[in-house]
Protein backbone atom coordinates (compact mmCIF):
# COMPACT_ATOMS: atom_id res chain seq x y z
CA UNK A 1 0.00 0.00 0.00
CA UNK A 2 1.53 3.09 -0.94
CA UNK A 3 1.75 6.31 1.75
CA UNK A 4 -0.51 8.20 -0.33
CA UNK A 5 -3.53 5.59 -0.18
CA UNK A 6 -2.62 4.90 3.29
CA UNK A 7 -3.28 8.51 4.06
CA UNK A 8 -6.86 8.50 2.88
CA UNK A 9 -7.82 5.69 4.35
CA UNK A 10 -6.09 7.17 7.59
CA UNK A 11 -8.07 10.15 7.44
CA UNK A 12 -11.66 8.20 6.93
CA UNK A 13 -10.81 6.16 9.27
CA UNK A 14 -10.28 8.98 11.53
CA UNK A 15 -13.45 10.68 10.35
CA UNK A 16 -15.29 7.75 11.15
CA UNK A 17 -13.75 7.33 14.88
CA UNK A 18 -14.68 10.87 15.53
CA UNK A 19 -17.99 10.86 14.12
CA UNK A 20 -18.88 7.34 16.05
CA UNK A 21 -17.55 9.35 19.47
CA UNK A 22 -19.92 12.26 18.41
CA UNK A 23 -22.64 10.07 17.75
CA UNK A 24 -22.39 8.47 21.20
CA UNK A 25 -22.16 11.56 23.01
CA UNK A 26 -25.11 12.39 21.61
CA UNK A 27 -27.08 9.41 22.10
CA UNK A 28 -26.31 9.55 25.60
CA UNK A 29 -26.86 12.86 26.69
CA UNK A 30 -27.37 12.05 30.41
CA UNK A 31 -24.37 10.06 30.33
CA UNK A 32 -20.69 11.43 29.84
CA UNK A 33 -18.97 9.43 27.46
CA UNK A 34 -16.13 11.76 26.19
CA UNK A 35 -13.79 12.85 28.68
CA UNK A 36 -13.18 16.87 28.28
CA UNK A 37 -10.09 15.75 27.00
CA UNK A 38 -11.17 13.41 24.58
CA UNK A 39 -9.96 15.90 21.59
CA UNK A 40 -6.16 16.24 22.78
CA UNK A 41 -6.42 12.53 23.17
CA UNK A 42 -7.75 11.88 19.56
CA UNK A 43 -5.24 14.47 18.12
CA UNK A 44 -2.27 12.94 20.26
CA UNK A 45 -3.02 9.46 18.94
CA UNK A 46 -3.90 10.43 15.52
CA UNK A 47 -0.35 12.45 15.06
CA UNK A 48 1.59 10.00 16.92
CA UNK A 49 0.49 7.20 15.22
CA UNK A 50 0.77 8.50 11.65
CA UNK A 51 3.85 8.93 12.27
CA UNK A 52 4.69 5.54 13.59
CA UNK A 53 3.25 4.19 10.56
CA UNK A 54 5.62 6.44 8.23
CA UNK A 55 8.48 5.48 10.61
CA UNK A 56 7.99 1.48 9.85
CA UNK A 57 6.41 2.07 6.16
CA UNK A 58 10.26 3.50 5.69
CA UNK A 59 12.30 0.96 7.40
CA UNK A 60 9.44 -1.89 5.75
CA UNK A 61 10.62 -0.58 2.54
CA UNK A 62 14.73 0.08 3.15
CA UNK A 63 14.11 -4.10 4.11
CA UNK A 64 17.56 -5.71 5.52
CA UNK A 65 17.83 -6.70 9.11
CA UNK A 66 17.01 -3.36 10.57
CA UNK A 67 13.29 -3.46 8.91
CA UNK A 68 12.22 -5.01 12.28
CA UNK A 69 13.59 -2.20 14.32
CA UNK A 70 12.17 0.43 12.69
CA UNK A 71 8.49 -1.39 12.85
CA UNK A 72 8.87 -1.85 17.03
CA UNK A 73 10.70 1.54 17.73
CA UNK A 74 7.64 3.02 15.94
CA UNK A 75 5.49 1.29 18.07
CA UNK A 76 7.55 2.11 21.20
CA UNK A 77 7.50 5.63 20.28
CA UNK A 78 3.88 6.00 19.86
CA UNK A 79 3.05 3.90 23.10
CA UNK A 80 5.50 5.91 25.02
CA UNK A 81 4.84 9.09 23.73
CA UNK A 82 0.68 8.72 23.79
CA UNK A 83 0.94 7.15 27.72
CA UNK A 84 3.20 9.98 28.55
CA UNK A 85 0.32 12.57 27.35
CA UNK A 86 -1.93 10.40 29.24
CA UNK A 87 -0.30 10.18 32.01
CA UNK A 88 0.35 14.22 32.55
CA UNK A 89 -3.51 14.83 31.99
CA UNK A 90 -4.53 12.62 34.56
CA UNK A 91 -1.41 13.69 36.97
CA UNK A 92 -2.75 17.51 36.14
CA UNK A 93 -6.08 17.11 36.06
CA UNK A 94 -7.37 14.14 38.26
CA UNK A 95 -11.53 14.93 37.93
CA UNK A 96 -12.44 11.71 35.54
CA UNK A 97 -8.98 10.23 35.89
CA UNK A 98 -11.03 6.60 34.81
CA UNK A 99 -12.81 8.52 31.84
CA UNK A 100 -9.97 9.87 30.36
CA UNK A 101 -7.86 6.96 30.67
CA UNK A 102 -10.72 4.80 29.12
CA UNK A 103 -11.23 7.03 26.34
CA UNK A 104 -7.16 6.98 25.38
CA UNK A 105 -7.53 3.00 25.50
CA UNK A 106 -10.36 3.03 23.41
CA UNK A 107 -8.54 5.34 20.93
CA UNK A 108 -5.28 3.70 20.90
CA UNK A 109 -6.43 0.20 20.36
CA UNK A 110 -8.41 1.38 17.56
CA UNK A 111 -5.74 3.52 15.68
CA UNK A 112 -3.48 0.45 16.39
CA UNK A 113 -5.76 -1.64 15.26
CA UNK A 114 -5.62 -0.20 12.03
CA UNK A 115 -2.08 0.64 11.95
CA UNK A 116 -1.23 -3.04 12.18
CA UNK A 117 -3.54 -3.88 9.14
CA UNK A 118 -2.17 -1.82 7.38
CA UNK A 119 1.29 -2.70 8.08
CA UNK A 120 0.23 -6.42 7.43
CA UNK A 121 -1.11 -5.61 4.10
CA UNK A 122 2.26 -4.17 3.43
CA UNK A 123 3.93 -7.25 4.19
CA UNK A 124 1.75 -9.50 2.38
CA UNK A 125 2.35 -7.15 -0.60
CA UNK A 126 5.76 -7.42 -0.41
CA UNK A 127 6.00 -11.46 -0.26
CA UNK A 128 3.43 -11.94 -3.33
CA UNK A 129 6.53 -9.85 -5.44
């Protein structure tokens, strides 16, 4: 899959997570569903895992031995970097310290989730050549 298609189907993807958490929100107005923080969250995860994908799309495509480092230190970046943000919200602002932190599981399974298909479908690309 090429960075460019990748992209779009990032950003529907994205589109559609937000618009689900909207929806929700909505449906349950009595209940609070989204943390107040829910938007840093989404934009934390979103950034940080685009560019974890990038980082192992480039070492994926460089191949060699080091092909496998690039694909875990991406992941090790973005699950450092996104439970550091996580971890300073809830440190900072400890009102809904269980809603935030299940909103930024919800989010980062899902955006890893998809980052991992994608990266599959990469590899399985690359063995049918």
């Amino acid at each position: 899959m090429k960075l460019r298609r990748f992209l779009l189907y990032y950003h529907g993807f994205a589109l559609l997570v937000a618009l689900a958490a909207l929806a929700l929100q909505h449906a349950f107005d009595t209940i609070t569903i989204l943390s107040p923080y829910f938007w840093l969250l989404f934009a934390t995860v979103f950034f940080f895992t685009l560019f974890a994908y990038v980082l192992s799309d480039r070492g994926m495509r460089s191949g060699g031995e080091f092909s496998i480092y690039f694909l875990m230190g991406g992941l090790f970046i973005k699950l450092f970097a996104c439970l550091t943000v996580v971890a300073v919200l809830i440190l900072k602002y400890p009102e809904n310290k269980m809603l935030t932190a299940l909103n930024f599981f919800c989010l980062y399974f899902l955006f890893t989730l998809f980052e991992v298909i994608c990266l599959l479908r990469n590899l399985r690309d690359q063995n049918q050549t």
